[in-house]
C-alpha atoms as a PDB file:
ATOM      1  CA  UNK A   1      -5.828 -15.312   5.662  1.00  0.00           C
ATOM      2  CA  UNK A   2      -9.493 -15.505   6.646  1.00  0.00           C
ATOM      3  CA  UNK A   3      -8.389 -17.275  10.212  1.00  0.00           C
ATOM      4  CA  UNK A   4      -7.634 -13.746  12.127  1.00  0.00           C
ATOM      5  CA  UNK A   5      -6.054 -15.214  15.572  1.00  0.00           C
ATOM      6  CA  UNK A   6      -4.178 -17.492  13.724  1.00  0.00           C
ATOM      7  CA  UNK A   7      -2.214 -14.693  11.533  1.00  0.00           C
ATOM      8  CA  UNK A   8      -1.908 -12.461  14.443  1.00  0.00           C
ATOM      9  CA  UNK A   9      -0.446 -15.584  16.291  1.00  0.00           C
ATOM     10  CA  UNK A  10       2.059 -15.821  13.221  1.00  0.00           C
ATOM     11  CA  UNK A  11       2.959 -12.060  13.109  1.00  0.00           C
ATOM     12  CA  UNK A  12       3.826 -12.207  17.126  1.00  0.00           C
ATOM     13  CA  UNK A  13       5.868 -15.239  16.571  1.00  0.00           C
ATOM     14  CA  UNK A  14       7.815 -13.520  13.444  1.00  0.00           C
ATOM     15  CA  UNK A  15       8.049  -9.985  15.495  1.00  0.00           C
ATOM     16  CA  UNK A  16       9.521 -12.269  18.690  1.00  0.00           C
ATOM     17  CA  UNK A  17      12.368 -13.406  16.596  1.00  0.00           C
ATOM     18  CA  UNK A  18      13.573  -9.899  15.210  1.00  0.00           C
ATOM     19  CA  UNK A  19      16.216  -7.620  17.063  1.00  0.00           C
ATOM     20  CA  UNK A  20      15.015  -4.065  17.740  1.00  0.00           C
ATOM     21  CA  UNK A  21      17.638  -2.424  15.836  1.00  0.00           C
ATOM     22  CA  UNK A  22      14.943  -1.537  12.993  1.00  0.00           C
ATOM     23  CA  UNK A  23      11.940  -2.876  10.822  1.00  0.00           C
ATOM     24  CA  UNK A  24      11.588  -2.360   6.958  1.00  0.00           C
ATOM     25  CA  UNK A  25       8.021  -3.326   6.117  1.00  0.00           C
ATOM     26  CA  UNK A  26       7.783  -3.802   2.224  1.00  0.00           C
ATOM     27  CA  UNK A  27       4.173  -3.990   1.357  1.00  0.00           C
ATOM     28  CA  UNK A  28       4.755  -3.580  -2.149  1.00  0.00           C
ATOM     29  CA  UNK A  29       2.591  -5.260  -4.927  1.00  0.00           C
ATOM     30  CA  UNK A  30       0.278  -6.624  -1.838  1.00  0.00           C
ATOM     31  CA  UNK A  31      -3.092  -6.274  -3.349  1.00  0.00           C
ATOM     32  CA  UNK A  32      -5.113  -6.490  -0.087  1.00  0.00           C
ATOM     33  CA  UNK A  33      -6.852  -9.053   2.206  1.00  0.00           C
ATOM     34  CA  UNK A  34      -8.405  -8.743   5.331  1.00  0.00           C
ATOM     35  CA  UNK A  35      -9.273  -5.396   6.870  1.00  0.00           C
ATOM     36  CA  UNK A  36      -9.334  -6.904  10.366  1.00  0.00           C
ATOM     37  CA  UNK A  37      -5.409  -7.830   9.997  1.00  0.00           C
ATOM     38  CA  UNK A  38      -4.312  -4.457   8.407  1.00  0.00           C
ATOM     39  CA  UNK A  39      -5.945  -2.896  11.140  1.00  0.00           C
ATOM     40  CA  UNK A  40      -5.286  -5.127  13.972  1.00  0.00           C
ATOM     41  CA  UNK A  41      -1.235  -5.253  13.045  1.00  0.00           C
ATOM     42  CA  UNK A  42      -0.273  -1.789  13.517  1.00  0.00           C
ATOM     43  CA  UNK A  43      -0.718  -1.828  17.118  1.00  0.00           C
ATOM     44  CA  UNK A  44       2.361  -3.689  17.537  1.00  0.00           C
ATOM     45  CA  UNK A  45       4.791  -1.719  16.092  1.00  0.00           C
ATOM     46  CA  UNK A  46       3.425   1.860  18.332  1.00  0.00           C
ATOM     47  CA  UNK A  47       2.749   3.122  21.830  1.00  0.00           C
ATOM     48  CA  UNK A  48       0.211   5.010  20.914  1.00  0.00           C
ATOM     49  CA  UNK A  49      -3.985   3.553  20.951  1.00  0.00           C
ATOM     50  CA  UNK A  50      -5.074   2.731  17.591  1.00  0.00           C
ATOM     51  CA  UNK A  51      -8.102   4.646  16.089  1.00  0.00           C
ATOM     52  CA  UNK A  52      -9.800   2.258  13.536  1.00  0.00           C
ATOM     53  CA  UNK A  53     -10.831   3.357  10.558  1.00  0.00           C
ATOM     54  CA  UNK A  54     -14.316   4.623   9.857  1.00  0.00           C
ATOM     55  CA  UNK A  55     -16.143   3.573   6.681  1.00  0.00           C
ATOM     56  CA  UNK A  56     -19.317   5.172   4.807  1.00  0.00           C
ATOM     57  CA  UNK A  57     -21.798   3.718   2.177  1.00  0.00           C
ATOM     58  CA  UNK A  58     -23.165   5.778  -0.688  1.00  0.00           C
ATOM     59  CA  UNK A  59     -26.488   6.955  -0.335  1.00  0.00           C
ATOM     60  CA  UNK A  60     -28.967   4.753  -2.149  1.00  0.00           C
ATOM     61  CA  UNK A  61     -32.740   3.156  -1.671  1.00  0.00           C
ATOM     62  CA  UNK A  62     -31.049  -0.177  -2.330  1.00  0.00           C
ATOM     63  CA  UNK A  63     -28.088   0.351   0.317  1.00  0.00           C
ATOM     64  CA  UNK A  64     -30.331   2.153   3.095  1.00  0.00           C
ATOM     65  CA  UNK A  65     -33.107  -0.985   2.305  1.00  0.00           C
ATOM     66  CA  UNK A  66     -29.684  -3.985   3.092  1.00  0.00           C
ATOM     67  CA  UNK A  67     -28.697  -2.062   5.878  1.00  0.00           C
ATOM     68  CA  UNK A  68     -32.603  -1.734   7.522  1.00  0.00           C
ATOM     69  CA  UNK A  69     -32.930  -5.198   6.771  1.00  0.00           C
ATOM     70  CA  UNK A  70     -29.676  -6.405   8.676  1.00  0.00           C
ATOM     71  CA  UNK A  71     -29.913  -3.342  11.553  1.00  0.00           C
ATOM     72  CA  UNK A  72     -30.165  -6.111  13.822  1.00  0.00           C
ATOM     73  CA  UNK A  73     -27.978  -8.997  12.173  1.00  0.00           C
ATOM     74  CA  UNK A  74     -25.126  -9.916  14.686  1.00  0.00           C
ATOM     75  CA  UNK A  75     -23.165 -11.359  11.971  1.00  0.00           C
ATOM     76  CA  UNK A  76     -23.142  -8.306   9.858  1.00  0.00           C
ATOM     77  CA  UNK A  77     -23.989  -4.847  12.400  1.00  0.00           C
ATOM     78  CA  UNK A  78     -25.837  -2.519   9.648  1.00  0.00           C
ATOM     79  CA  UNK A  79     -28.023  -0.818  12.375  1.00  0.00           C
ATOM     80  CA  UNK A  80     -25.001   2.098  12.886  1.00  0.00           C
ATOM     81  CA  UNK A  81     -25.558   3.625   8.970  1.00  0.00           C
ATOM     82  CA  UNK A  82     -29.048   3.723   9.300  1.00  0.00           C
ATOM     83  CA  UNK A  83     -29.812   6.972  10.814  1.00  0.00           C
ATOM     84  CA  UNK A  84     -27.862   9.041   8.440  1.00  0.00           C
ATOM     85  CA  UNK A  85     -28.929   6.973   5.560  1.00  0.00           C
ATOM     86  CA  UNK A  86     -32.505   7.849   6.843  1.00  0.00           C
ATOM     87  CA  UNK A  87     -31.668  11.152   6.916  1.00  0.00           C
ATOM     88  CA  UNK A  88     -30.184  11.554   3.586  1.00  0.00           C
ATOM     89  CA  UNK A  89     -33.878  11.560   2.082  1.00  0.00           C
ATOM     90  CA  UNK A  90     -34.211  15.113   4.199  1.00  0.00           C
ATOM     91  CA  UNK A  91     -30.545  17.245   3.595  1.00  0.00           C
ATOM     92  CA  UNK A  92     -29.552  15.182   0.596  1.00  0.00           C
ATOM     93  CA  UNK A  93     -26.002  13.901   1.204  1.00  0.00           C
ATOM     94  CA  UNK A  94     -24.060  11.447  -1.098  1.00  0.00           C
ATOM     95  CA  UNK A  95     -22.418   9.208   1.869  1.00  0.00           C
ATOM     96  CA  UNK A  96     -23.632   7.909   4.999  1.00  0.00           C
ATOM     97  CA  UNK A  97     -22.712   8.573   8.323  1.00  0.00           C
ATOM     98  CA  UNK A  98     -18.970   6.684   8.997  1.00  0.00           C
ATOM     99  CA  UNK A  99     -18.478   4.163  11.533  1.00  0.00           C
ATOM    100  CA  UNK A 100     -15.708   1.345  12.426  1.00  0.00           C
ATOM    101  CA  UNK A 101     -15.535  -2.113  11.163  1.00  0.00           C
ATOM    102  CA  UNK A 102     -12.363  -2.964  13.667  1.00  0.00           C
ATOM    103  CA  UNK A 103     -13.652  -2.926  16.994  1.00  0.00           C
ATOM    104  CA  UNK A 104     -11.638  -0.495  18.736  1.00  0.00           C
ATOM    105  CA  UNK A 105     -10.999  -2.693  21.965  1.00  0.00           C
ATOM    106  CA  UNK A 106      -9.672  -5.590  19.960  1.00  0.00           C
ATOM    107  CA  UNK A 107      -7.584  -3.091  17.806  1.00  0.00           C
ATOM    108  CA  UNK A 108      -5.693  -2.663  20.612  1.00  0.00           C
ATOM    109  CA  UNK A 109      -5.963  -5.802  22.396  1.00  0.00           C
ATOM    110  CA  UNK A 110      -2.061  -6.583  22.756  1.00  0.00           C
ATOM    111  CA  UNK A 111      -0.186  -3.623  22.416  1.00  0.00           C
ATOM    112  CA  UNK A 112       3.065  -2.622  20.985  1.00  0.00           C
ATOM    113  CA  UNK A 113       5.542  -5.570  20.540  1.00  0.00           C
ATOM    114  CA  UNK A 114       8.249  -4.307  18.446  1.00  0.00           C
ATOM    115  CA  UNK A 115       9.603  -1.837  20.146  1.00  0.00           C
ATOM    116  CA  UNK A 116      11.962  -1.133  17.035  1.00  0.00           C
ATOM    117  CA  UNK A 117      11.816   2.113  14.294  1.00  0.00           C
ATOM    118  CA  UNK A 118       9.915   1.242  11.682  1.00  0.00           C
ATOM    119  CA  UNK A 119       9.733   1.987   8.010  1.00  0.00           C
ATOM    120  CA  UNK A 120       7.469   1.297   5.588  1.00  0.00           C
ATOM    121  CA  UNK A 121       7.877   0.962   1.744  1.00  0.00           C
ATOM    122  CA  UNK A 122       4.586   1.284  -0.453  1.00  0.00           C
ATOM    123  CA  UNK A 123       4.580   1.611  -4.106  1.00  0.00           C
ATOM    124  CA  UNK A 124       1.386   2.018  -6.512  1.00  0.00           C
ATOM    125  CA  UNK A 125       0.049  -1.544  -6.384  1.00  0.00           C
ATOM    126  CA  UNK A 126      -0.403  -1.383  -2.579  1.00  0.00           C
ATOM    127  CA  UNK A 127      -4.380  -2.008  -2.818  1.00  0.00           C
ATOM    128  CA  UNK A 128      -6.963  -2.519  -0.731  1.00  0.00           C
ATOM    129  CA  UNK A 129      -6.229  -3.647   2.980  1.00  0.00           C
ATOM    130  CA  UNK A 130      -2.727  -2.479   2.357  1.00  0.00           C
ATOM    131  CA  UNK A 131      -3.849   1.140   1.637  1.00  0.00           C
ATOM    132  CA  UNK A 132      -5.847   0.665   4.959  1.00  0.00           C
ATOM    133  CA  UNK A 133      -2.369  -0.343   6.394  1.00  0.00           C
ATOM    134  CA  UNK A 134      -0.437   2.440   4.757  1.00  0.00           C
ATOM    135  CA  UNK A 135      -2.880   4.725   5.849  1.00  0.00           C
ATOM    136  CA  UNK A 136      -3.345   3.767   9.337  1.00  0.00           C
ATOM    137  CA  UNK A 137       0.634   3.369   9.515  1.00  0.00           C
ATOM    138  CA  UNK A 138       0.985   6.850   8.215  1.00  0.00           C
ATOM    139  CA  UNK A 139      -1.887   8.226  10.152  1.00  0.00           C
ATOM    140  CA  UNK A 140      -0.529   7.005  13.641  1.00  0.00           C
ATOM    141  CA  UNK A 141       2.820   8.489  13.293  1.00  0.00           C
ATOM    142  CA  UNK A 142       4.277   4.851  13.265  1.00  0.00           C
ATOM    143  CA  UNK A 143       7.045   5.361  11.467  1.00  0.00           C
ATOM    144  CA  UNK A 144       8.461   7.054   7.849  1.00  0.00           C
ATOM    145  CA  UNK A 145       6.499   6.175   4.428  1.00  0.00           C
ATOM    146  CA  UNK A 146       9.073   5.559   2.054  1.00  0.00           C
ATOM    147  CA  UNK A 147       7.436   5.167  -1.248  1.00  0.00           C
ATOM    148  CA  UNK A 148       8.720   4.327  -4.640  1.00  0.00           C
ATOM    149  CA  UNK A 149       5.078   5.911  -6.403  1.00  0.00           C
ATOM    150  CA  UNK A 150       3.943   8.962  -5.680  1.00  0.00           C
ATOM    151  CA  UNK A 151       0.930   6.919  -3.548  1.00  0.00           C
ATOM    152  CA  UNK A 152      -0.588   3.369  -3.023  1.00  0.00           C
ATOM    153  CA  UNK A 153      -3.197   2.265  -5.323  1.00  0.00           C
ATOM    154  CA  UNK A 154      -6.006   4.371  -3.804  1.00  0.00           C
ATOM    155  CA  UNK A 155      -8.189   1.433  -3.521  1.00  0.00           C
ATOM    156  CA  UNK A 156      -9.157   2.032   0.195  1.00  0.00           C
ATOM    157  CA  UNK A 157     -12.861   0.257   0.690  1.00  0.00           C
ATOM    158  CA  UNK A 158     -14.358  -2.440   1.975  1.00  0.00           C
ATOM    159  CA  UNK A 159     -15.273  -5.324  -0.315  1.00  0.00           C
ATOM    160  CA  UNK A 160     -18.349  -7.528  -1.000  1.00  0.00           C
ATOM    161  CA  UNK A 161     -18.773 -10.205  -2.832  1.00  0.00           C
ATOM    162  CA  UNK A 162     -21.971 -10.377  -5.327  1.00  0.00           C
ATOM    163  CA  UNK A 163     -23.128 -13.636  -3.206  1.00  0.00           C
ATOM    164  CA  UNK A 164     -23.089 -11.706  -0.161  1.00  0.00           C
ATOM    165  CA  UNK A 165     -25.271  -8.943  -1.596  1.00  0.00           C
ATOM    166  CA  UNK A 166     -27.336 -11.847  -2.967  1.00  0.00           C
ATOM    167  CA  UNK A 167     -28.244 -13.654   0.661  1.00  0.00           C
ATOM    168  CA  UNK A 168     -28.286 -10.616   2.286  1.00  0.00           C
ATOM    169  CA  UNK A 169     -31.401  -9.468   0.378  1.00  0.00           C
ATOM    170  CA  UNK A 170     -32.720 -13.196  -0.395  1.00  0.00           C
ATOM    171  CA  UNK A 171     -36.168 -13.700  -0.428  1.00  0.00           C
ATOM    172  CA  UNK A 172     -36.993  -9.972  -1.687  1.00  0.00           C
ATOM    173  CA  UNK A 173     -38.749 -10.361  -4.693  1.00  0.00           C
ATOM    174  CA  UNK A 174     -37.326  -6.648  -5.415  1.00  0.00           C
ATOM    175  CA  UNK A 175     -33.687  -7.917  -5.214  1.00  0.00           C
ATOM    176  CA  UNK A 176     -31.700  -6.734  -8.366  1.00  0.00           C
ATOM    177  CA  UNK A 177     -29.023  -9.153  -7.584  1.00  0.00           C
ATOM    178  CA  UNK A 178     -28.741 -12.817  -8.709  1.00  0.00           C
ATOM    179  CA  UNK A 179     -25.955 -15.440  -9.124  1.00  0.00           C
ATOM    180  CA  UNK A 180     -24.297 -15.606 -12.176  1.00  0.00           C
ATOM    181  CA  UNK A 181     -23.891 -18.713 -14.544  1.00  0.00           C
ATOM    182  CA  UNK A 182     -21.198 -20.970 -13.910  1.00  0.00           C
ATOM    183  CA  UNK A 183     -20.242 -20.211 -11.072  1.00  0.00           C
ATOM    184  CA  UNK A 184     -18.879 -17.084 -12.063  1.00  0.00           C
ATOM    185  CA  UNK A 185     -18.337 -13.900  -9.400  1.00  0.00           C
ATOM    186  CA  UNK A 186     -17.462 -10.304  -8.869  1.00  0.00           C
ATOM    187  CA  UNK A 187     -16.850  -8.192  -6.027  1.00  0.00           C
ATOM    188  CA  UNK A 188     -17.702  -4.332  -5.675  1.00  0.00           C
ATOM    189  CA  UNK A 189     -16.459  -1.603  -3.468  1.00  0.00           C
ATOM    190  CA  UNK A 190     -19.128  -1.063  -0.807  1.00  0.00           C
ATOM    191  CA  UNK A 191     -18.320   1.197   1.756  1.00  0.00           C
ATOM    192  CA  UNK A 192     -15.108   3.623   1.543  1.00  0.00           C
ATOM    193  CA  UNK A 193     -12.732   4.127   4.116  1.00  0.00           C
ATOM    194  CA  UNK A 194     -11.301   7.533   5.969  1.00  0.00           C
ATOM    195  CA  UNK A 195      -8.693   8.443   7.962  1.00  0.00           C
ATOM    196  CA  UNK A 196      -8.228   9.379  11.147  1.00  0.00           C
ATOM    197  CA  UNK A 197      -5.962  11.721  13.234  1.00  0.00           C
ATOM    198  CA  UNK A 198      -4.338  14.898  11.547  1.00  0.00           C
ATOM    199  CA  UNK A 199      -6.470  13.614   7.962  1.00  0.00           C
ATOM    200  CA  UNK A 200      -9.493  12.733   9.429  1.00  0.00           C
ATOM    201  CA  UNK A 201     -12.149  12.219   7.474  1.00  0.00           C
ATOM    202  CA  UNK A 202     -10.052  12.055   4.233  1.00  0.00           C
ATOM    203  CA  UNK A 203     -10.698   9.293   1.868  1.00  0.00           C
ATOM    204  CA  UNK A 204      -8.396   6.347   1.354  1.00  0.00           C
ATOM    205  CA  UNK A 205     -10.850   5.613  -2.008  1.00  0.00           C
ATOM    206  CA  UNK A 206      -9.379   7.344  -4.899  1.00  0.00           C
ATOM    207  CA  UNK A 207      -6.625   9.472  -3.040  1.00  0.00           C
ATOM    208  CA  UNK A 208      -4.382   6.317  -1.501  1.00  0.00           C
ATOM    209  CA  UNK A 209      -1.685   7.425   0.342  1.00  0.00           C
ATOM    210  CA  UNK A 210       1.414   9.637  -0.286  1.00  0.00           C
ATOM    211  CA  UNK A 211       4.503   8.489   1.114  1.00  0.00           C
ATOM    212  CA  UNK A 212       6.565  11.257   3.384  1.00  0.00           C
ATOM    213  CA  UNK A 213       9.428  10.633   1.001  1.00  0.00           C
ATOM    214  CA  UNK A 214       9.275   9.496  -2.653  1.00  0.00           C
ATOM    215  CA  UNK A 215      12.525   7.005  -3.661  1.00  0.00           C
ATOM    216  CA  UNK A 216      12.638   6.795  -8.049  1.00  0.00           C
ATOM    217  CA  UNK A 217      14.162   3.237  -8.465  1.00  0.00           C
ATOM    218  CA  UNK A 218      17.271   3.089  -9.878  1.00  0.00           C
ATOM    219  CA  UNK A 219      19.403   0.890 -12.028  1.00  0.00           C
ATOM    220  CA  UNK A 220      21.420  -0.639  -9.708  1.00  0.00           C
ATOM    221  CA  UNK A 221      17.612  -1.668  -7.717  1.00  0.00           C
ATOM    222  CA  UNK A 222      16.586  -3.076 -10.452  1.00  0.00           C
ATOM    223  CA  UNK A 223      19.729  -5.453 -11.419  1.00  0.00           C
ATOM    224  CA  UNK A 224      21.155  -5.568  -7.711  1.00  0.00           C
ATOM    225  CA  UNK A 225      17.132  -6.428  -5.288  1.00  0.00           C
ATOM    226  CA  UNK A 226      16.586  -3.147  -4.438  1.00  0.00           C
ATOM    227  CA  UNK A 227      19.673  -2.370  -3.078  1.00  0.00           C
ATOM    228  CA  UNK A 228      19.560   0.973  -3.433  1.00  0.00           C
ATOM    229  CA  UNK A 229      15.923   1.228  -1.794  1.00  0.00           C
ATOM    230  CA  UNK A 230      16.657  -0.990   0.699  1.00  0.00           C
ATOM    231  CA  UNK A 231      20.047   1.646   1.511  1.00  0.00           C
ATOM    232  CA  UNK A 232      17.389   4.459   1.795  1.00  0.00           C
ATOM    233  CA  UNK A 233      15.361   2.299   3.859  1.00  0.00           C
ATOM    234  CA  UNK A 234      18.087   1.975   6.364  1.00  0.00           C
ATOM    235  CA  UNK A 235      19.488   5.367   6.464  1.00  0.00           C
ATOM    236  CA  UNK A 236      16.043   6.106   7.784  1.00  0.00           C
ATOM    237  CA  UNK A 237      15.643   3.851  10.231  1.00  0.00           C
ATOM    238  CA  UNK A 238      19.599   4.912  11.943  1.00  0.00           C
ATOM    239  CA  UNK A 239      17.767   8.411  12.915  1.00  0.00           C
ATOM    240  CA  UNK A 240      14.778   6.788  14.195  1.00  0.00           C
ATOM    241  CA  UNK A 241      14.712   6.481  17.845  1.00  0.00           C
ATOM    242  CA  UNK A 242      14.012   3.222  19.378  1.00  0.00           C
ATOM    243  CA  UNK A 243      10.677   3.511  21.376  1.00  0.00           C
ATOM    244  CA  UNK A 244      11.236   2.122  25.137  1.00  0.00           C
ATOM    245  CA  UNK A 245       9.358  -0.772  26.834  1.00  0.00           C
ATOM    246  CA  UNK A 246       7.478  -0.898  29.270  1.00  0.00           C
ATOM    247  CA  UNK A 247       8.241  -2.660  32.493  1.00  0.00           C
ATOM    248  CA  UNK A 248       4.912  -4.011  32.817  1.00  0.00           C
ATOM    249  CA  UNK A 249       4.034  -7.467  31.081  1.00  0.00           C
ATOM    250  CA  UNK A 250       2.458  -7.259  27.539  1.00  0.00           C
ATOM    251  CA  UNK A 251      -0.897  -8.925  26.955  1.00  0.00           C
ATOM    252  CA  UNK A 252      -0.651 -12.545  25.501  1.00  0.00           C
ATOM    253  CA  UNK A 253      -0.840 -13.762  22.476  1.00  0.00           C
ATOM    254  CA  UNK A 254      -3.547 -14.873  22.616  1.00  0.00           C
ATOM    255  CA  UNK A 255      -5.865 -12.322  23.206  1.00  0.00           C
ATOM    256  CA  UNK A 256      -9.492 -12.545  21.761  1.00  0.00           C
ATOM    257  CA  UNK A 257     -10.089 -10.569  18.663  1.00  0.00           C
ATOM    258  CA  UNK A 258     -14.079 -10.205  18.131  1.00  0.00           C
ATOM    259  CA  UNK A 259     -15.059  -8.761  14.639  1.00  0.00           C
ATOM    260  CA  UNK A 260     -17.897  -7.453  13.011  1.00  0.00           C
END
């Protein structure tokens, strides 16, 4: 869902109708969507202040020339990568410098609003923004990882579409990239994401994310929903501690989220 303030409005509105007895999150098979939302959700299921993730291009002539091009671009913000792309003609290193995409301030804009444990199930098609999820989940000491693969489907990067990489270089007569007949289009991993906290600076790209405990699906899951998953699921969550709230009001819903 490209409309972020409406999904977060949706989320808050599902959330308010749930006891706090316990949460099983089952982001299985969810291939990904909008970084923004992965990263913007967790706050509402922790105490804690959420650390977006930081993300890195490769070193190249044609990514450091976007980035110069767009330093100043308000609708984009390449000016943070360009020092250390600069500076990869001197020392030589493969990736850039890492910076945010979530804006730390709006990644924590309303707080914790399940107040809940939480458990999350991944399995090995958990892709994209849900390995951002996963991770960030994980990273934050939200709650348990229950997995059902031994991690998510390590595809942890931010995506961009070939017409993007098309008008942001338009009118360079250099430009490798053109639109393809028919209509047709592709998308490419452009800048990888790391984690934060106790893993910092380990990639999400190619790693994914290991769940704290690994659940081999059985028989009766497969004939009976997931029954005995879901079982695991819930012995989990009865030694979880509920977290308390806080007298004070939470923000509203609808606080601004600004993105970049």
């Amino acid at each position: 869902m490209d409309n972020l303030e409406t999904y977060m409005k949706e989320l808050l509105r599902l959330i308010g109708l749930l006891p706090d007895r316990g949460l099983i999150l089952d982001v299985r098979d969810n291939g990904g969507g909008l970084v923004f939302a992965a990263e913007f959700a967790l706050q509402l299921f922790t105490p804690g202040r959420i650390t977006p993730e930081p993300v890195q291009f490769i070193n190249t002539p044609l990514n450091l020339r976007i980035c110069r091009k767009h330093r100043d671009d308000p609708r984009i913000n390449l000016g943070a990568w360009v020092p250390s792309m600069d500076q990869a003609v001197e020392i030589g290193t493969v990736f850039s410098g890492a910076f945010p995409l979530s804006p730390e301030d709006a990644a924590n804009a309303l707080g914790q609003q399940y107040f809940g444990p939480v458990v999350l199930i991944t399995n090995a098609r958990c892709y994209s923004a849900t390995d951002i999820f996963s991770a960030g989940f994980q990273d934050h000491h939200i709650g348990p990882v229950l997995g059902t693969d031994q991690c998510t489907g390590a595809g942890g990067a931010n995506v961009w579409t070939l017409d993007l990489l098309t008008d942001l270089l338009a009118g360079d007569a250099d430009s490798p990239y053109v639109r393809l007949p028919k209509k047709a289009g592709m998308r490419v991993a452009i800048r990888r994401t790391l984690r934060v906290r106790d893993n910092s600076g380990t990639p999400v790209e190619d790693l994914g994310i290991t769940p704290d405990e690994l659940h081999r699906m059985t028989r009766t899951d497969l004939l009976q929903d997931n029954a005995d998953l879901l079982e695991r699921a819930g012995q989990i969550l009865q030694s979880l501690a509920r977290t308390p709230c806080p007298s004070q009001t939470p923000p509203p819903p609808t606080a601004h989220f600004g993105s970049r």
